[in-house]
Protein backbone atom coordinates (compact mmCIF):
# COMPACT_ATOMS: atom_id res chain seq x y z
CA UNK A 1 0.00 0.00 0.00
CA UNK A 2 1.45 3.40 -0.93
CA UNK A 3 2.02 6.57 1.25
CA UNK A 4 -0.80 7.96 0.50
CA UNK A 5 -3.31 5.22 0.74
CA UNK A 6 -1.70 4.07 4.14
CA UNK A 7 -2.30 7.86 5.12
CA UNK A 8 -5.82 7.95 4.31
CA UNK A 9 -7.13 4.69 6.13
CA UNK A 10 -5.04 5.83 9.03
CA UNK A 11 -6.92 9.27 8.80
CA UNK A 12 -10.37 7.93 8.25
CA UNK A 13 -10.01 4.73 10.91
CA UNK A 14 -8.22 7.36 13.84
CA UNK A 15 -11.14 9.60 13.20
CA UNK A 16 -14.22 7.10 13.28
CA UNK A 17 -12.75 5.15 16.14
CA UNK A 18 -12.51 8.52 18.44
CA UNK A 19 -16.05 10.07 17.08
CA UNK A 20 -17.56 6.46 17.71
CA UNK A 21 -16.10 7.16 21.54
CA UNK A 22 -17.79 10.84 20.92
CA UNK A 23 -21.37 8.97 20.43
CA UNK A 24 -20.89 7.39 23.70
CA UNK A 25 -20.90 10.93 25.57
CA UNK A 26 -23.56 12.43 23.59
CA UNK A 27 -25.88 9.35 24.76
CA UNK A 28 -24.96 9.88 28.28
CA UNK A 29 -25.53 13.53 27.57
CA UNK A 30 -28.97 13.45 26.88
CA UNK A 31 -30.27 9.68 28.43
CA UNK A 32 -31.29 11.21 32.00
CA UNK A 33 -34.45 12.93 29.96
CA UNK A 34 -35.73 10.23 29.15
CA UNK A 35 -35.87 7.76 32.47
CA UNK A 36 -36.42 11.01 34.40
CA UNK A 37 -39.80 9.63 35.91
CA UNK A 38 -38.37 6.23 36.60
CA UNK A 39 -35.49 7.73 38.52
CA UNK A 40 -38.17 9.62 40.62
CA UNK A 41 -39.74 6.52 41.15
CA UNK A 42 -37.15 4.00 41.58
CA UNK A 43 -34.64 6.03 43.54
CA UNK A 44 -37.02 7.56 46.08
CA UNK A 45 -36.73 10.86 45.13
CA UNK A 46 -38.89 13.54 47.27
CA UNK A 47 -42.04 14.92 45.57
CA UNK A 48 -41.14 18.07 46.76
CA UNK A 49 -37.50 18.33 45.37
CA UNK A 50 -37.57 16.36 42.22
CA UNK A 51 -37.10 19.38 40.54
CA UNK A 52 -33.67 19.93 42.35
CA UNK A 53 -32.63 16.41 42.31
CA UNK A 54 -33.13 15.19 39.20
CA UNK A 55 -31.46 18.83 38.24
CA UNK A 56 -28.67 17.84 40.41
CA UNK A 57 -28.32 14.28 38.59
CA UNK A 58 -27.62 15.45 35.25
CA UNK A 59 -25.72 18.11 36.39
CA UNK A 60 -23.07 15.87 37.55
CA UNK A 61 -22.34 14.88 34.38
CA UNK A 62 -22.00 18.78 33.37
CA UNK A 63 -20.09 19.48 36.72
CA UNK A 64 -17.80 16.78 35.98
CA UNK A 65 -17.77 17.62 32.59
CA UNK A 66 -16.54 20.90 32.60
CA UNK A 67 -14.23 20.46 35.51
CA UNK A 68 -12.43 17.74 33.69
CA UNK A 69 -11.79 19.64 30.74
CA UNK A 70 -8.76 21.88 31.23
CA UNK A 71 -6.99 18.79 32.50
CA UNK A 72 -8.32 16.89 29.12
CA UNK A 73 -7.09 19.41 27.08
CA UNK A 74 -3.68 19.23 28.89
CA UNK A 75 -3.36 15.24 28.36
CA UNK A 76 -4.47 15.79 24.89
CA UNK A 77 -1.75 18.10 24.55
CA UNK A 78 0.93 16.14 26.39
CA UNK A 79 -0.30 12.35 26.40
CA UNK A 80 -2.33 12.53 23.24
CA UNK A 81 -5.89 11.77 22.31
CA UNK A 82 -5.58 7.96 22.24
CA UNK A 83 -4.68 7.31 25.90
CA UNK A 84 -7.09 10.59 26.81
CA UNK A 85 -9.94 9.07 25.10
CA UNK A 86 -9.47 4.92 25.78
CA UNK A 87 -9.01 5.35 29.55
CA UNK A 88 -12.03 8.13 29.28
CA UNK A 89 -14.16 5.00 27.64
CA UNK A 90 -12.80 2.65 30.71
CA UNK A 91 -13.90 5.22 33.53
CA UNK A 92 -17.71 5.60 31.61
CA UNK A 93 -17.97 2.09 31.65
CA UNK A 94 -17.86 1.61 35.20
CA UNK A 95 -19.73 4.92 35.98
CA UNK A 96 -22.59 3.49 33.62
CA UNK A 97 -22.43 0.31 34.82
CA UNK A 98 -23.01 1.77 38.56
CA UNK A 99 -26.11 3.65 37.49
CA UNK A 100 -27.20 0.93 36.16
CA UNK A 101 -26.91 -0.65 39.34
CA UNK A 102 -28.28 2.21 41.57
CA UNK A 103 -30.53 1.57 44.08
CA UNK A 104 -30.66 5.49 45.22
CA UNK A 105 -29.85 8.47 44.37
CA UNK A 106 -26.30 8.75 46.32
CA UNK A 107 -25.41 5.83 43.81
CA UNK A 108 -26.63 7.64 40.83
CA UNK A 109 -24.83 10.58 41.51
CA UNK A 110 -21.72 8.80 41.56
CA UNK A 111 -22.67 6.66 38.20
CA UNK A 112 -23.17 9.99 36.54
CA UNK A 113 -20.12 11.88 38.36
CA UNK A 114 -17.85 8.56 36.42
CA UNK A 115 -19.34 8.73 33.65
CA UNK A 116 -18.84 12.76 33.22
CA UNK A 117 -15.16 12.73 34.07
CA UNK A 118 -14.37 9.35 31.89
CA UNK A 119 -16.24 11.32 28.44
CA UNK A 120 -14.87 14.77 29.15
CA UNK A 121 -12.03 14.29 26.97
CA UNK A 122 -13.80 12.94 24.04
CA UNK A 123 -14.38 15.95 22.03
CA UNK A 124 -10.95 17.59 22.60
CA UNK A 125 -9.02 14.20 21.64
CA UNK A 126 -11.97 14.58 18.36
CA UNK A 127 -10.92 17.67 18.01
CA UNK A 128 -6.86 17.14 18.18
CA UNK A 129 -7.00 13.68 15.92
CA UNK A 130 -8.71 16.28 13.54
CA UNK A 131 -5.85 19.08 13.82
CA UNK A 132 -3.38 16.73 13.36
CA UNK A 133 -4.48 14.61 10.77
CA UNK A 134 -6.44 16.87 8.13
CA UNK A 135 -5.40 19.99 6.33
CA UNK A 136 -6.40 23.60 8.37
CA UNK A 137 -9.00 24.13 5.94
CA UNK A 138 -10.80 21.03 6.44
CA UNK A 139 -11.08 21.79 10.41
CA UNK A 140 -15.03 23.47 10.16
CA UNK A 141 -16.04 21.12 7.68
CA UNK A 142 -14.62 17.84 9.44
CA UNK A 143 -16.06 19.43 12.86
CA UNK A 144 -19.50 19.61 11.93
CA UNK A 145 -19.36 16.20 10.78
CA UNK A 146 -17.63 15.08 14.36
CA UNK A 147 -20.87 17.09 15.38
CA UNK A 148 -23.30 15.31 13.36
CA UNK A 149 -21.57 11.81 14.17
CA UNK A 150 -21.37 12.67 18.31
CA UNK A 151 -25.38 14.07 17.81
CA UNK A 152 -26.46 10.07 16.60
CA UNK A 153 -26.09 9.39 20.35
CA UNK A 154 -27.86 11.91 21.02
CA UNK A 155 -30.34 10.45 19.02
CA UNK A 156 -30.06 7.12 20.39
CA UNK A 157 -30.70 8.53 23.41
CA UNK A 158 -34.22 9.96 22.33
CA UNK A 159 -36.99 7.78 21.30
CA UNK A 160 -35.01 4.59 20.48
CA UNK A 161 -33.61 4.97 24.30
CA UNK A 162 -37.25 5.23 25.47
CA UNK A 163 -37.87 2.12 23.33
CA UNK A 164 -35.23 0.16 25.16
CA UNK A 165 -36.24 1.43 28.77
CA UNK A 166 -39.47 0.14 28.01
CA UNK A 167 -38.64 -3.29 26.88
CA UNK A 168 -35.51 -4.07 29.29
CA UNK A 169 -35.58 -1.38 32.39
CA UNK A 170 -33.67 1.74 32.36
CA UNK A 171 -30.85 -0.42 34.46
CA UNK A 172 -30.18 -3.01 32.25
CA UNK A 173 -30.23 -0.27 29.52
CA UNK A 174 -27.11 1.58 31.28
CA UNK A 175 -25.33 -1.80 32.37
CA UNK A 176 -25.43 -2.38 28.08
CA UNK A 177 -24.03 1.04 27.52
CA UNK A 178 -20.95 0.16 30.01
CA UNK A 179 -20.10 -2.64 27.74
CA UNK A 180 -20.31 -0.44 24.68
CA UNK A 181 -17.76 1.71 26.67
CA UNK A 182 -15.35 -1.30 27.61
CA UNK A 183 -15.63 -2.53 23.77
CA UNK A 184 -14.41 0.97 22.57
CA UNK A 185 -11.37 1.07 25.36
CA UNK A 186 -9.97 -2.05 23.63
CA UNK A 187 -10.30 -0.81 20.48
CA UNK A 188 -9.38 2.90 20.46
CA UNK A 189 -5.99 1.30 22.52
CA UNK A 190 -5.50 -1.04 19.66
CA UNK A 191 -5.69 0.97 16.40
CA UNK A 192 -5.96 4.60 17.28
CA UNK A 193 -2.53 6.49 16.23
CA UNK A 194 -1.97 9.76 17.76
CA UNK A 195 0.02 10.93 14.80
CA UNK A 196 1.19 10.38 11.45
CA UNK A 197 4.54 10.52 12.76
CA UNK A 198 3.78 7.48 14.70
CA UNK A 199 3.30 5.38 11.33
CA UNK A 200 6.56 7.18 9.75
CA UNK A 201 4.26 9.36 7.70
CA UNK A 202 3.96 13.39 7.02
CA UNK A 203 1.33 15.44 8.00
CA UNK A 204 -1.22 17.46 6.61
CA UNK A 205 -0.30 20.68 7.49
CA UNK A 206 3.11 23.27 7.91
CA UNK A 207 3.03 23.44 11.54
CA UNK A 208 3.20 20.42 13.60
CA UNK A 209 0.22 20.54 16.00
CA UNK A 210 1.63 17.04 17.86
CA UNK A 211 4.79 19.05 18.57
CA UNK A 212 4.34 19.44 22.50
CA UNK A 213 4.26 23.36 23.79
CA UNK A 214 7.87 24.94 24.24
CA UNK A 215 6.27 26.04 27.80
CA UNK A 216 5.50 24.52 31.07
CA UNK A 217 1.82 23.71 31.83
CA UNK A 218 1.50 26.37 33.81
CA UNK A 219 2.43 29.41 31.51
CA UNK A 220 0.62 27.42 28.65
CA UNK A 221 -2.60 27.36 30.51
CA UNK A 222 -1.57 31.14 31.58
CA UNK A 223 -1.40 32.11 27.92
CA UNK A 224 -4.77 30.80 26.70
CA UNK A 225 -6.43 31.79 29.66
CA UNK A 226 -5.03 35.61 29.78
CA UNK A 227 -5.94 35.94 25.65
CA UNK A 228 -9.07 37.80 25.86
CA UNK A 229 -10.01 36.55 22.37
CA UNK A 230 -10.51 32.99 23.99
CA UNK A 231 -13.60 34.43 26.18
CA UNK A 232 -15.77 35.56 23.77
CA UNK A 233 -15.92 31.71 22.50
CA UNK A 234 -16.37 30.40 25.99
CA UNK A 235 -19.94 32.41 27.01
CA UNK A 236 -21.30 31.54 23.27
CA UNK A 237 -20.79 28.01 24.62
CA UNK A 238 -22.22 28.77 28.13
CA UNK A 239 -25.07 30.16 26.51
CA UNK A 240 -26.12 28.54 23.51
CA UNK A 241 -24.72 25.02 24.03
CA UNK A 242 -25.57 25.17 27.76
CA UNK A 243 -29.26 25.95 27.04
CA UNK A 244 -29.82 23.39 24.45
CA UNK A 245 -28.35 20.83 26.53
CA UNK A 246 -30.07 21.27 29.55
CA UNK A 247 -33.23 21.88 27.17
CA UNK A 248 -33.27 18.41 25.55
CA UNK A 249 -31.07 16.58 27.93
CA UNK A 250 -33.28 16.87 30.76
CA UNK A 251 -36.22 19.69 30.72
CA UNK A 252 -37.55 18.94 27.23
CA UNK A 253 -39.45 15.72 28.21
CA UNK A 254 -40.99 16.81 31.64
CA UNK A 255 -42.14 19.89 29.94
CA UNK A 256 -44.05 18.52 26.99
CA UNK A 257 -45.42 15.73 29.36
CA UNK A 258 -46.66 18.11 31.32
CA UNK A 259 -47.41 20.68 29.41
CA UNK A 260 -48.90 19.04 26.82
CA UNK A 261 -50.19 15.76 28.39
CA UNK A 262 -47.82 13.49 26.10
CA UNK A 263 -46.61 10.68 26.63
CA UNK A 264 -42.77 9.80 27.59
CA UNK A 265 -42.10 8.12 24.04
CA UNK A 266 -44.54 11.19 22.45
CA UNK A 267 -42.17 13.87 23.60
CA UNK A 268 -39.29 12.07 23.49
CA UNK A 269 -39.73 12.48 19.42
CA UNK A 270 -40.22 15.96 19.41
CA UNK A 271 -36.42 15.83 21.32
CA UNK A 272 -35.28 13.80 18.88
CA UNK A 273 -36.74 16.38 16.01
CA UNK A 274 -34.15 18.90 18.05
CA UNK A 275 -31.57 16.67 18.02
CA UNK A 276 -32.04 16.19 13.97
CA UNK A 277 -32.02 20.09 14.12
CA UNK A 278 -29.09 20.11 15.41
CA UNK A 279 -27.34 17.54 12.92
CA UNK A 280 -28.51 19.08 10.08
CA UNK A 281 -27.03 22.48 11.49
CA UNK A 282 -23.98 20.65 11.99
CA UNK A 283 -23.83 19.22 8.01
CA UNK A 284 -24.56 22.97 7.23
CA UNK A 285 -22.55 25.35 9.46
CA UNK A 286 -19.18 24.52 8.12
CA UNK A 287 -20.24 24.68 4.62
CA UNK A 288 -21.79 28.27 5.60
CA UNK A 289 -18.63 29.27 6.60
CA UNK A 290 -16.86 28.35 4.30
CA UNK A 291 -18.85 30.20 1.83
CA UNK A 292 -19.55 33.71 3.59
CA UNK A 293 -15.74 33.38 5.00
CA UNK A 294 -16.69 33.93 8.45
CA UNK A 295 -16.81 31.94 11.06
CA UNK A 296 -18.17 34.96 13.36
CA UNK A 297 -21.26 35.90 10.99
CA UNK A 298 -22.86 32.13 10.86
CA UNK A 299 -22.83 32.05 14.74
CA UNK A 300 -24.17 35.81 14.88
CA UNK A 301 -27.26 34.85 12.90
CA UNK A 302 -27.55 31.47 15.17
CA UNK A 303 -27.51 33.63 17.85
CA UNK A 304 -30.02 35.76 16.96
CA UNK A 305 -32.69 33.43 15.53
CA UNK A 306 -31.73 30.81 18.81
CA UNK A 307 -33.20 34.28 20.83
CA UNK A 308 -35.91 34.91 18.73
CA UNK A 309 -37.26 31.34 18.97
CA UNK A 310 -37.54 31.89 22.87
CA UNK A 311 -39.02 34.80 22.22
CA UNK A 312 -41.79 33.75 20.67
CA UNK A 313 -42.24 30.75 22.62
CA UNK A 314 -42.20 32.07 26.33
CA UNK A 315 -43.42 35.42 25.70
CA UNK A 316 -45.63 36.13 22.44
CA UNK A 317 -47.06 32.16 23.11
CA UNK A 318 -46.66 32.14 26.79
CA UNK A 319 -45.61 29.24 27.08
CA UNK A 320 -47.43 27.14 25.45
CA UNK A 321 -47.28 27.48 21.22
CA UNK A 322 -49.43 25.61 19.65
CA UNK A 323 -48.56 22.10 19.11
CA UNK A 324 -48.68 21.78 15.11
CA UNK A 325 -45.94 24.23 15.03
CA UNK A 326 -43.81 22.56 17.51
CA UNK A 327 -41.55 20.61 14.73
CA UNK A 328 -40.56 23.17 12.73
CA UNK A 329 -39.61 25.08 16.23
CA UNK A 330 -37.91 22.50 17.38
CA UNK A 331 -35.98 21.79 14.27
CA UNK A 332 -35.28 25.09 13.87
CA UNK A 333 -34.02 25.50 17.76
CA UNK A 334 -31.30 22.69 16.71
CA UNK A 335 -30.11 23.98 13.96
CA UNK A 336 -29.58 27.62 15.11
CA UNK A 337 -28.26 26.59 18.44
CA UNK A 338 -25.51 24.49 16.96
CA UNK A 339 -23.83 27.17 15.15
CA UNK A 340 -22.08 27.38 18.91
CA UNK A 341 -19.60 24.33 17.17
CA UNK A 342 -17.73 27.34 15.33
CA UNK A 343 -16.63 28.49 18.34
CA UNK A 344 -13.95 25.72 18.63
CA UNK A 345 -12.88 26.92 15.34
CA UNK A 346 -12.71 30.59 16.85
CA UNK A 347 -10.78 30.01 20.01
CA UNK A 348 -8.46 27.59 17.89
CA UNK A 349 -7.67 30.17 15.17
CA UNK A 350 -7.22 33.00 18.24
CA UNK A 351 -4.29 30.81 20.25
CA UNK A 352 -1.03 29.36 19.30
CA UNK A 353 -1.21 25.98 17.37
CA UNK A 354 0.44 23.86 19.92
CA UNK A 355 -2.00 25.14 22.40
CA UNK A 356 -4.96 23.64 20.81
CA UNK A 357 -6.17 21.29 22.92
CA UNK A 358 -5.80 23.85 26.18
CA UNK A 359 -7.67 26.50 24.42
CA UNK A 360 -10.62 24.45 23.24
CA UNK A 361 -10.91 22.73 26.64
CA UNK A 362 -11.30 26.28 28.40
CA UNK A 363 -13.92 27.25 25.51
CA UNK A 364 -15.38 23.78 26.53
CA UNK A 365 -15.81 24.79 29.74
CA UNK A 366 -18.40 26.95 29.19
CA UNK A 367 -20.81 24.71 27.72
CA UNK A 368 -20.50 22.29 30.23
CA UNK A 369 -20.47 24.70 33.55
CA UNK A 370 -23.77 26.24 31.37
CA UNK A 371 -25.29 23.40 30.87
CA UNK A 372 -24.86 22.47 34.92
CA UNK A 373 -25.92 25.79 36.50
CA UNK A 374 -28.77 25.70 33.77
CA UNK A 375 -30.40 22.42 34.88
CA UNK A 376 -29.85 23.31 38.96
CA UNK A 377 -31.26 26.51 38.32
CA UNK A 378 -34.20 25.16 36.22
CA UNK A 379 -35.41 22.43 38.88
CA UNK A 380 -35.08 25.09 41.51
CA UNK A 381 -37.35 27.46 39.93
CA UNK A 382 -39.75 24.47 39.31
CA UNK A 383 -39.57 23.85 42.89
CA UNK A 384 -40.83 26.62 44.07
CA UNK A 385 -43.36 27.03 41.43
CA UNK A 386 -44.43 24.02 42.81
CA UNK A 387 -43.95 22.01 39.74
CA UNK A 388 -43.65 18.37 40.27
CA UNK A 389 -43.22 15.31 37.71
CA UNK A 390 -46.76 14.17 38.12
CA UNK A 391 -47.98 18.38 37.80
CA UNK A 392 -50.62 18.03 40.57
CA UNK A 393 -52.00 20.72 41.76
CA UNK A 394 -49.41 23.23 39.73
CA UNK A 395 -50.38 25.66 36.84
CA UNK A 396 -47.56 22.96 34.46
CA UNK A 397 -47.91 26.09 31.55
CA UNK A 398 -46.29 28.81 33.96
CA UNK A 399 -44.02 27.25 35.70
CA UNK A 400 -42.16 26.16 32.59
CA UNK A 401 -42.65 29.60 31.40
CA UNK A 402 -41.19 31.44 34.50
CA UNK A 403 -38.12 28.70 34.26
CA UNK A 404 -37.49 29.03 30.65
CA UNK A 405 -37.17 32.58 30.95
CA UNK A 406 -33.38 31.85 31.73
CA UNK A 407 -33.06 30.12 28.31
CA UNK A 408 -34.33 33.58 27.03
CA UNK A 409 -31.60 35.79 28.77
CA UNK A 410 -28.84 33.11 27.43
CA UNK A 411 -30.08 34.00 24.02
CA UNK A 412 -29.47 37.11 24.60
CA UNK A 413 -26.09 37.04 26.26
CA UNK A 414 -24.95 34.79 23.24
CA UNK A 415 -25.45 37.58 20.81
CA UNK A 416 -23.37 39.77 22.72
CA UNK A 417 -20.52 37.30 23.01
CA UNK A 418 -20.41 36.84 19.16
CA UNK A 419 -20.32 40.44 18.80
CA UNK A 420 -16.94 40.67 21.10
CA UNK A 421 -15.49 37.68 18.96
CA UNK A 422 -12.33 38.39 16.95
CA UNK A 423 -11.93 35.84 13.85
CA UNK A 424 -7.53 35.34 13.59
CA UNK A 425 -5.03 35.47 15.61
């Protein structure tokens, strides 16, 4: 096999292995949604907090999540994305298995708390495989398609999750996605190379993004962290990736079940209608800036249309639009809110090569530590609206309202952050 072929199946193999991995943490992402009312009744949660504890449940995934990521971003950096990513897998495996086990909700949070610090360094070792192994200019095309490919367990986590719950238990369900996890350990140690150097082979590109930084830690993290340019990136995350995965991760479900009087598997396709939103904004978003030439523009109009969605739906609707026009909202909702993905582009064009992987783990932050303080600060609001899983006795229309009205200000922030964005280096 020539250079060049060898090249490519190394490429193309590396790649799928580690966005395979990246599935895996966009199911765990997005599965508590669906079980939420069997963890309320199998883990003895208290009518009067479910709000806050279920919140508090999928926010250890986010806490975990966005703690872990600095420290991701350095081992991506310095141990590279194979050994980041396969012991990541290892970690998830047990933390899913444990849930799966859990008989309260002390074990639960520690299943989730695993399995948030064993996937937080699956999209920066994506996101470094891809820097290191494809040309510059490939980088927003190839990371909406990492998007789209990470977004299938998202959708596997929808309606076909719901499917699975209901035939086999929502424990056996997370004891299956442990083995998953195990499977891809084995695998991504196997055949994943870090780089092409590693298979006596060029790269892609002029600089060499493997090369390790010619600082210490500490004055690399330093230099990403004092570059103003890298903030900007980090609240459009906070915001818009924050909000739509506390949205259809855990909130989206209770609210059209109570809202609307679905059923679990009823609302749990409308989610998965965001979640195809949000892979066809993926497909599209590198393309679109590619072809305006601005990275900063396609995540301005996101922004803006993202805001104007809430707008309409907890204001001019109050809360409640009417259900025919719920697909094409939530559709829509995706695919603006995922323009946030160019933001990794952003913050990696704004910092020094080497420094990738630190400066889109700090960006990373913020969608993570968003996504947390979004779903506490939801189920509090809920709680003292009164709002409980089963909606007795609660007005289910304004509670949701008065809560979602944080999704609204995010909006709002977002477009301000995009505004304070600065496209090169």
């Amino acid at each position: 096999m020539d250079s060049q072929r060898r090249y490519k199946t190394y490429k193309w193999s590396n790649w799928g292995l580690i966005a395979l991995a990246f599935v895996v943490v966009f199911f765990h992402r997005y599965s508590t949604g669906v079980v939420a009312e069997e963890f309320a009744r199998d883990l003895g949660l208290s009518p009067q907090r479910q709000g806050t504890q279920l919140g508090n449940l999928a926010a250890m995934y986010f806490w975990a999540y966005a703690i872990m990521q600095i420290p991701s971003g350095v081992m991506a950096d310095y141990i590279g994305p194979k050994k980041t990513t396969a012991y990541g897998m290892l970690l998830a495996g047990v933390g899913s298995a444990l849930l799966g086990y859990s008989v309260n909700i002390q074990m639960a949070y520690v299943g989730r708390l695993l399995v948030g610090i064993g996937v937080a360094g699956g999209f920066i070792s994506l996101l470094k495989i891809q820097a290191v192994w494809f040309k510059a200019e490939e980088f927003p095309t190839i990371s909406g398609w990492s998007s789209l490919i990470g977004n299938l367990g998202g959708v596997l986590a929808t309606y076909p999750f719901a499917l699975l719950v209901g035939y086999i238990g929502w424990q056996l369900s997370f004891k299956m996605m442990g083995l998953v996890s195990l499977i891809l350990f084995l695998l991504i140690m196997l055949l994943v190379k870090d780089s092409p150097k590693d298979v006596g082979l060029a790269g892609p590109n002029d600089k060499d993004i493997m090369t390790k930084p010619n600082t210490t830690l500490f004055q690399s993290i330093k230099k990403v962290v004092l570059n103003k340019h890298t903030w900007p990136n980090f609240f459009v995350l906070f915001c818009l990736m924050g909000t739509i995965t506390s949205f259809s991760g855990l909130w989206g479900i209770p609210y059209l079940t109570q809202v609307y009087n679905m059923t679990r598997d009823s609302a749990s396709i409308y989610v998965l209608l965001l979640t195809i939103g949000i892979m066809l904004g993926s497909l599209m978003v590198g393309y679109l800036a590619k072809y305006v030439g601005s990275t900063r523009k396609i995540m301005l109009g996101g922004a803006i249309i993202f805001t104007l969605i809430w707008i309409y739906k907890i204001v001019l609707a109050g809360g409640k639009p009417n259900i025919a026009i719920l697909p094409a909202l939530y559709l829509l909702m995706g695919i603006s809110a995922v323009t946030f993905i160019l933001s990794f582009t952003n913050v990696k064009n704004v910092n020094e090569p080497s420094l990738s992987g630190i400066a889109t783990s700090v960006a990373n932050v913020g969608g993570f530590l968003g996504a947390a303080l979004l779903n506490n600060t939801i189920g509090f609001i809920l709680d003292i609206q009164g709002q409980s899983l089963n909606g007795v006795g609660t007005d289910s229309t304004h509670a949701f309202q008065m809560a979602f009205l944080v999704y609204l200000i995010m909006g709002i922030v977002a477009i301000l952050a995009v505004l304070f964005q600065r496209e090169k280096l």
